[in-house]
Protein backbone atom coordinates (compact mmCIF):
# COMPACT_ATOMS: atom_id res chain seq x y z
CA UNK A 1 71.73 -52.40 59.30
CA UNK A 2 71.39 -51.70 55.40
CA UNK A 3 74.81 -52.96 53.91
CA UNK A 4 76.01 -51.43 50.61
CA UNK A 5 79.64 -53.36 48.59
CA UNK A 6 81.59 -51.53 45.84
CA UNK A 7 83.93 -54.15 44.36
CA UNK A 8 86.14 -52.29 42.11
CA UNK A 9 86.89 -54.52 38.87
CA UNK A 10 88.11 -52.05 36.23
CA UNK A 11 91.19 -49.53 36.68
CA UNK A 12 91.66 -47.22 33.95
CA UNK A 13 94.44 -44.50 33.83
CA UNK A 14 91.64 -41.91 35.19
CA UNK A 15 88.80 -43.85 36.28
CA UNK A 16 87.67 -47.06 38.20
CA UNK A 17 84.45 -49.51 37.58
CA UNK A 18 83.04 -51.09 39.82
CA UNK A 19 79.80 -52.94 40.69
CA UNK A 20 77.38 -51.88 43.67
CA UNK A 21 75.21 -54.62 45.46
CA UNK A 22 72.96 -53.88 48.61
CA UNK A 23 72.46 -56.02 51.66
CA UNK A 24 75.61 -57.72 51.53
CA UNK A 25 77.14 -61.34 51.54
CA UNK A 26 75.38 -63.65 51.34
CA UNK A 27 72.31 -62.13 49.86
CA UNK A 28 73.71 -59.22 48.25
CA UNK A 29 71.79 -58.30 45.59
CA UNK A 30 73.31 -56.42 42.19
CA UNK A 31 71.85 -52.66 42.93
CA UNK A 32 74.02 -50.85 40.20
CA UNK A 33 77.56 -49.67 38.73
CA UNK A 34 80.07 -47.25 40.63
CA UNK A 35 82.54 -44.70 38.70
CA UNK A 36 84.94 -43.30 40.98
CA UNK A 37 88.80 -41.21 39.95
CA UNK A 38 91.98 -43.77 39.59
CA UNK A 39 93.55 -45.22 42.22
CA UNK A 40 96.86 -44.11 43.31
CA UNK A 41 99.63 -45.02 45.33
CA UNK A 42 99.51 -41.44 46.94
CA UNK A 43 96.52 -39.24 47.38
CA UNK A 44 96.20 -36.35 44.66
CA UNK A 45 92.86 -34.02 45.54
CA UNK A 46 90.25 -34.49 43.12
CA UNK A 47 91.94 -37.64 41.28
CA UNK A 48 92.22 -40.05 43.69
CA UNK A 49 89.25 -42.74 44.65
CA UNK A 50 88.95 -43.61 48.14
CA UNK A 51 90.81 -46.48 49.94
CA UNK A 52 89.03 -49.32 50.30
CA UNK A 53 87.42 -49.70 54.07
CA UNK A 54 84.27 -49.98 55.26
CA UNK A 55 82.42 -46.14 55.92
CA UNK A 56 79.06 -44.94 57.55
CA UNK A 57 77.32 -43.36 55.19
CA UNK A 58 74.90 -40.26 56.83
CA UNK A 59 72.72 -37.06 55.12
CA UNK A 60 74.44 -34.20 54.66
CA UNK A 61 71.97 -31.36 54.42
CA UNK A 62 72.94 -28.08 52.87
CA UNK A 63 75.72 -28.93 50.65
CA UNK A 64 76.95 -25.93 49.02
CA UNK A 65 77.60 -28.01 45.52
CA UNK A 66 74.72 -30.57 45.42
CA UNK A 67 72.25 -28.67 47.38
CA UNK A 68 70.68 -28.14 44.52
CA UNK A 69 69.45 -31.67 44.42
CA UNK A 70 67.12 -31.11 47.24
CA UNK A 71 65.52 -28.27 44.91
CA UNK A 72 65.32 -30.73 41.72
CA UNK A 73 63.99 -33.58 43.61
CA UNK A 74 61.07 -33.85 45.76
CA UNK A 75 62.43 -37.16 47.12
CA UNK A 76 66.01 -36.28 47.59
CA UNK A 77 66.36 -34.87 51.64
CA UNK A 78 70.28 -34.40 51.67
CA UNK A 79 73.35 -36.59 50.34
CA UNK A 80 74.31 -39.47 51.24
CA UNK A 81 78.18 -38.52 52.76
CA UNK A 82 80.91 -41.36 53.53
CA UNK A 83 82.03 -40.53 57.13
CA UNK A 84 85.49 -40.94 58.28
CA UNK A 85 87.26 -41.83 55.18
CA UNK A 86 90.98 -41.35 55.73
CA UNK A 87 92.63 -38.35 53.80
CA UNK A 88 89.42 -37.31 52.74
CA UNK A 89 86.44 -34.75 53.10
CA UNK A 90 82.79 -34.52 51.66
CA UNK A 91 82.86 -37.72 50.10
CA UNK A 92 79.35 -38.64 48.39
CA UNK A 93 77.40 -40.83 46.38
CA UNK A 94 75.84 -39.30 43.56
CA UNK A 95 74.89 -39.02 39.96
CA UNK A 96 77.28 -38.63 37.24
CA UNK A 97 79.25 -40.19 33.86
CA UNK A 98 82.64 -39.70 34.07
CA UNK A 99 85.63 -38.94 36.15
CA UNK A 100 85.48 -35.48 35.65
CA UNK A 101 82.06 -35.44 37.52
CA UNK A 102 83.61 -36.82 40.45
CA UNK A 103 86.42 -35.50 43.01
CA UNK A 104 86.85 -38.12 45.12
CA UNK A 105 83.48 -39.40 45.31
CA UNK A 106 81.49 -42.33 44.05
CA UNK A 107 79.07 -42.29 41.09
CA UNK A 108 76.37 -44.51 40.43
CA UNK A 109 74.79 -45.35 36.99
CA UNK A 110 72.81 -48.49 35.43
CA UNK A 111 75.26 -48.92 32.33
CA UNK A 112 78.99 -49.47 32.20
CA UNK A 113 80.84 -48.15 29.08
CA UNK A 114 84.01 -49.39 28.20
CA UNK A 115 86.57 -47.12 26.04
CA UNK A 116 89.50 -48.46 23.65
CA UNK A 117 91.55 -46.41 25.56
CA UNK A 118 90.68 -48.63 28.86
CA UNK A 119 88.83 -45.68 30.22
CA UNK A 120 85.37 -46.11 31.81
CA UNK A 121 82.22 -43.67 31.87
CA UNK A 122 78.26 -44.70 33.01
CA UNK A 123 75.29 -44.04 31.70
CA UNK A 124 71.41 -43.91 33.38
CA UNK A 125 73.26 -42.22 36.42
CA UNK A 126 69.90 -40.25 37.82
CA UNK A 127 68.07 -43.41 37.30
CA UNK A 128 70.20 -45.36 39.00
CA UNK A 129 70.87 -42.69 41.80
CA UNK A 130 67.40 -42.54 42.36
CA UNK A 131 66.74 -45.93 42.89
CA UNK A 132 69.78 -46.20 45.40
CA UNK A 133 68.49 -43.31 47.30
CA UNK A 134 65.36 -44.26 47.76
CA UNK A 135 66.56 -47.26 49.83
CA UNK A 136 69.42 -46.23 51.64
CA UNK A 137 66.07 -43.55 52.66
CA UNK A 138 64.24 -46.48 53.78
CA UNK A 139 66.99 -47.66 55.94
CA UNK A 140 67.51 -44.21 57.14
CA UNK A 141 64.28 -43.68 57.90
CA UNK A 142 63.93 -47.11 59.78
CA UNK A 143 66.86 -45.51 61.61
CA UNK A 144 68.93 -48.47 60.68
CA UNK A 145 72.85 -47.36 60.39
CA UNK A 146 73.93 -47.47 56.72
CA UNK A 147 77.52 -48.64 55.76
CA UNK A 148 79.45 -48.78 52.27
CA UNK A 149 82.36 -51.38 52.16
CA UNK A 150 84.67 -50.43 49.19
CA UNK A 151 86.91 -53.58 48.00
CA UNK A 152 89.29 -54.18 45.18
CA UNK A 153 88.82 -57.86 43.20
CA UNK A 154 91.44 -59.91 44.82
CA UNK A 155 91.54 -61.57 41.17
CA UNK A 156 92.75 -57.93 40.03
CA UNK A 157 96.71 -57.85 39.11
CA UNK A 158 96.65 -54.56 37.68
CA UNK A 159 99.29 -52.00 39.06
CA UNK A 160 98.71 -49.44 41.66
């Protein structure tokens, strides 16, 4: 089984940071930084990130909105879609910088940014999707199950 963590660290008034590793503890290795929508007491559609929990992640092929990966990239066979996740529908990892490029999902990207304003964006998404990808693939492909576990820092005191 090919473990993937998301440990949120940074709650803005629109967006959350948060790190990704791969292979989980105690070998979890850094993989990459996740940019998902605020978290909220109570679930708004398209501004709300996803409550923590542990979630099979499968291919979705056909997509009506990120099909057109499958066109731009020879290597890309389908998204990677969170199953299950409560309140929720078509949740994916993918590329993007900011919260507006996400509606519920998670993004991925090599570089954090930090804002005055306490907001977050990240940069070097496709890189950083592409690397990701290619070895949740390799898992896939092994047919080993894939699962994301989403957690908050415990050390966090922020409100919700």
């Amino acid at each position: 089984m090919l473990n993937l963590e998301v440990m949120r660290y940074g709650f803005g008034l629109d967006s959350t940071l948060g790190r990704l590793y791969i292979d989980g503890v105690p070998s979890r290795k850094f993989e990459c930084f996740t940019l998902e929508d605020e978290r909220r007491k109570e679930k708004v559609k398209g501004e709300t990130c996803i409550p923590p929990g542990s979630y099979e992640i499968k291919l979705r092929h056909g997509s009506p909105k990120y099909g057109k990966f499958d066109d731009r990239w020879e290597w890309h066979h389908g998204m990677l879609w969170l199953q299950e996740v409560p309140d929720f529908e078509w949740v994916y990892i993918h590329p993007g910088n900011d919260d507006d490029d996400t509606d519920g999902c998670i993004l991925v990207g090599q570089v954090p940014l930090t804002f005055p304003d306490g907001e977050f964006k990240i940069g070097k998404s496709r890189d950083a999707y592409a690397d990701l990808y290619r070895k949740v693939m390799l898992a896939m492909d092994a047919e080993e199950r894939v699962v994301i576990h989403v957690m908050e820092d415990i050390r966090d005191t922020s409100p919700r």
